[in-house]
Protein backbone atom coordinates (compact mmCIF):
# COMPACT_ATOMS: atom_id res chain seq x y z
CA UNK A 1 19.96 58.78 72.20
CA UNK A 2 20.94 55.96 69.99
CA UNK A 3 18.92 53.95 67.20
CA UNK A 4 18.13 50.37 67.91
CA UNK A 5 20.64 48.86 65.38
CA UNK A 6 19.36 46.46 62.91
CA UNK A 7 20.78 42.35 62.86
CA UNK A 8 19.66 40.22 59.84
CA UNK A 9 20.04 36.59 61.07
CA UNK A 10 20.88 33.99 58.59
CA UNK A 11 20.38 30.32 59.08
CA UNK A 12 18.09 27.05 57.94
CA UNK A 13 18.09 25.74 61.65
CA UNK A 14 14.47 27.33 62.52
CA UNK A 15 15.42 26.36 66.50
CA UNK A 16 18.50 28.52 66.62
CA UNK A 17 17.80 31.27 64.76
CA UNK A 18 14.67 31.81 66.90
CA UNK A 19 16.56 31.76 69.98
CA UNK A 20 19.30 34.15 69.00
CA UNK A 21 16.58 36.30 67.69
CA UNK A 22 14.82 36.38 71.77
CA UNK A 23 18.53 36.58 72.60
CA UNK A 24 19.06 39.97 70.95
CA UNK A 25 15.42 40.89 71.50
CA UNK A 26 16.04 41.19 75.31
CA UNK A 27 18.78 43.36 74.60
CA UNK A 28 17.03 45.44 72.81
CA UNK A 29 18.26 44.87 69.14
CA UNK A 30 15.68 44.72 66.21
CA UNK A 31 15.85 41.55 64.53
CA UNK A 32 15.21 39.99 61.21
CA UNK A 33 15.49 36.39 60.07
CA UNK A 34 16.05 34.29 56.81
CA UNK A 35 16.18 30.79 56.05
CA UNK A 36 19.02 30.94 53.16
CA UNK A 37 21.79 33.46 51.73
CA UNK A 38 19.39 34.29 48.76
CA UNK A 39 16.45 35.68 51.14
CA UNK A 40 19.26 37.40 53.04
CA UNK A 41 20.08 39.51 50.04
CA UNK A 42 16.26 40.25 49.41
CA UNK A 43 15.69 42.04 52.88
CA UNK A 44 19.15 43.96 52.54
CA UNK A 45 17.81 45.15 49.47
CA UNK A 46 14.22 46.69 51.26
CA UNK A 47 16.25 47.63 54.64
CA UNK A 48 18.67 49.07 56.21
CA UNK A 49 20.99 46.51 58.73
CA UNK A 50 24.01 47.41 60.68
CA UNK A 51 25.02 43.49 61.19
CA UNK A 52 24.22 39.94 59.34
CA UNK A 53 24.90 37.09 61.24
CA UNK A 54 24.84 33.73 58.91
CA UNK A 55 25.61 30.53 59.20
CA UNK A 56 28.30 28.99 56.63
CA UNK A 57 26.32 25.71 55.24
CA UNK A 58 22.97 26.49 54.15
CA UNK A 59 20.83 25.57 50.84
CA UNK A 60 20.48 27.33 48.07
CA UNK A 61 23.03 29.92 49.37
CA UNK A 62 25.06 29.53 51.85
CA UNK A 63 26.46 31.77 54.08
CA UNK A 64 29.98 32.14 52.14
CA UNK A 65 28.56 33.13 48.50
CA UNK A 66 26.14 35.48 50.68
CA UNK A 67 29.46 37.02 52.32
CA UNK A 68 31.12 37.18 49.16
CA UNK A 69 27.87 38.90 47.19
CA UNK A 70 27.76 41.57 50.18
CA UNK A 71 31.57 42.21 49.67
CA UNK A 72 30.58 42.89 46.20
CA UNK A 73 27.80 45.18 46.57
CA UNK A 74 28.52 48.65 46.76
CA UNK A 75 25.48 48.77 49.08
CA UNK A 76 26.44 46.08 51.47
CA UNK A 77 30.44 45.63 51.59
CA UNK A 78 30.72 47.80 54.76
CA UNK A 79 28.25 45.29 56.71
CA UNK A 80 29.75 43.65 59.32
CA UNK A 81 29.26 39.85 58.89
CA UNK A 82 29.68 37.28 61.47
CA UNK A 83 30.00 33.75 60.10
CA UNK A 84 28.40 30.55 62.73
CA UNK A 85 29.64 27.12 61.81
CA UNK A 86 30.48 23.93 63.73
CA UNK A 87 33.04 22.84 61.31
CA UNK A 88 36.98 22.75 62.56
CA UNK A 89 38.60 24.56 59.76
CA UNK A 90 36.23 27.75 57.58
CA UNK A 91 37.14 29.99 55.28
CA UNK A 92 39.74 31.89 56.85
CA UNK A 93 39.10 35.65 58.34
CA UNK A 94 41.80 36.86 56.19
CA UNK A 95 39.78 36.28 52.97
CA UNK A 96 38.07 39.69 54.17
CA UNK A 97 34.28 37.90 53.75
CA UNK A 98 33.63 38.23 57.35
CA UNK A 99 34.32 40.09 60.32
CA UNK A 100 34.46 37.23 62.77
CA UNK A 101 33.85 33.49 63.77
CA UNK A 102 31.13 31.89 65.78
CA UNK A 103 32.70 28.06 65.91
CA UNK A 104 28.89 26.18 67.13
CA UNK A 105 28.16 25.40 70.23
CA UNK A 106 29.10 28.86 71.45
CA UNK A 107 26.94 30.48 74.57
CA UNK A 108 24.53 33.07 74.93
CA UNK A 109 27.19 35.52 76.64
CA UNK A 110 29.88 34.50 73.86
CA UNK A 111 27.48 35.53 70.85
CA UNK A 112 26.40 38.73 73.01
CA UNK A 113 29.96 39.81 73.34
CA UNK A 114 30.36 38.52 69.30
CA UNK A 115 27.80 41.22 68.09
CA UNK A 116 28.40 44.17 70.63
CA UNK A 117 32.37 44.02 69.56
CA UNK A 118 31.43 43.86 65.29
CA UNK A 119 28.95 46.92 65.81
CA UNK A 120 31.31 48.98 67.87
CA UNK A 121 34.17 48.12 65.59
CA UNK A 122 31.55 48.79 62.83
CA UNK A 123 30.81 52.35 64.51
CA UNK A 124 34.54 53.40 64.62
CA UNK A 125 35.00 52.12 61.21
CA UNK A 126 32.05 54.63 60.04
CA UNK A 127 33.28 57.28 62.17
CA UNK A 128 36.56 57.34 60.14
CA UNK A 129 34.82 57.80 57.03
């Protein structure tokens, strides 16, 4: 039997965040939000999460400087992070911040297949330790 894994989602766009929270509800994942990078790093401190899913631009702190905090955090730097943005051009997935890309408007099915690949290449990753 497997534990229902754990998705922080990050954004300051109430709407969206609500709906990829029913999204991942329905299948079964248990879901937290947080309305900047800041809060983010508050609930990683009380809980354990297998993936954060954040938007780039954000107030107060935004979804880069959270994926570069985590990176530096002995505690979080093995979280899979999954950066949403609508703009053309991010910080490249080479910089090692995040694990992969969500370029806005993406579907339903798209982010589905998004998180299940991140937590299963987050699972072998673990498994290797």
């Amino acid at each position: 039997m497997t534990t229902q894994r754990s998705i922080l989602i990050v954004d300051d766009e109430f709407g969206l965040a609500e709906m990829l929270r029913e999204v991942l509800r329905e299948h079964q994942y248990d879901v937290t939000l947080a309305i900047n990078g800041r809060l983010a790093l508050e609930i990683l401190a009380e809980r354990k999460i297998d993936l954060v899913i954040t938007d780039l631009m954000m107030p107060v702190m935004d979804g880069a400087e959270l994926a570069n905090a985590m990176r530096n955090s002995d505690g979080h730097r093995k979280i899979p992070i999954v950066m949403m943005t609508s703009l053309p051009t991010a910080i490249p997935r080479s910089s090692g911040l995040y694990d992969d890309v969500l370029r806005k408007p993406f579907t339903p099915e798209h982010f589905l297949e998004t998180v299940h690949a991140c937590l299963t290449t987050a699972e072998h990753r673990t498994q290797g330790d």
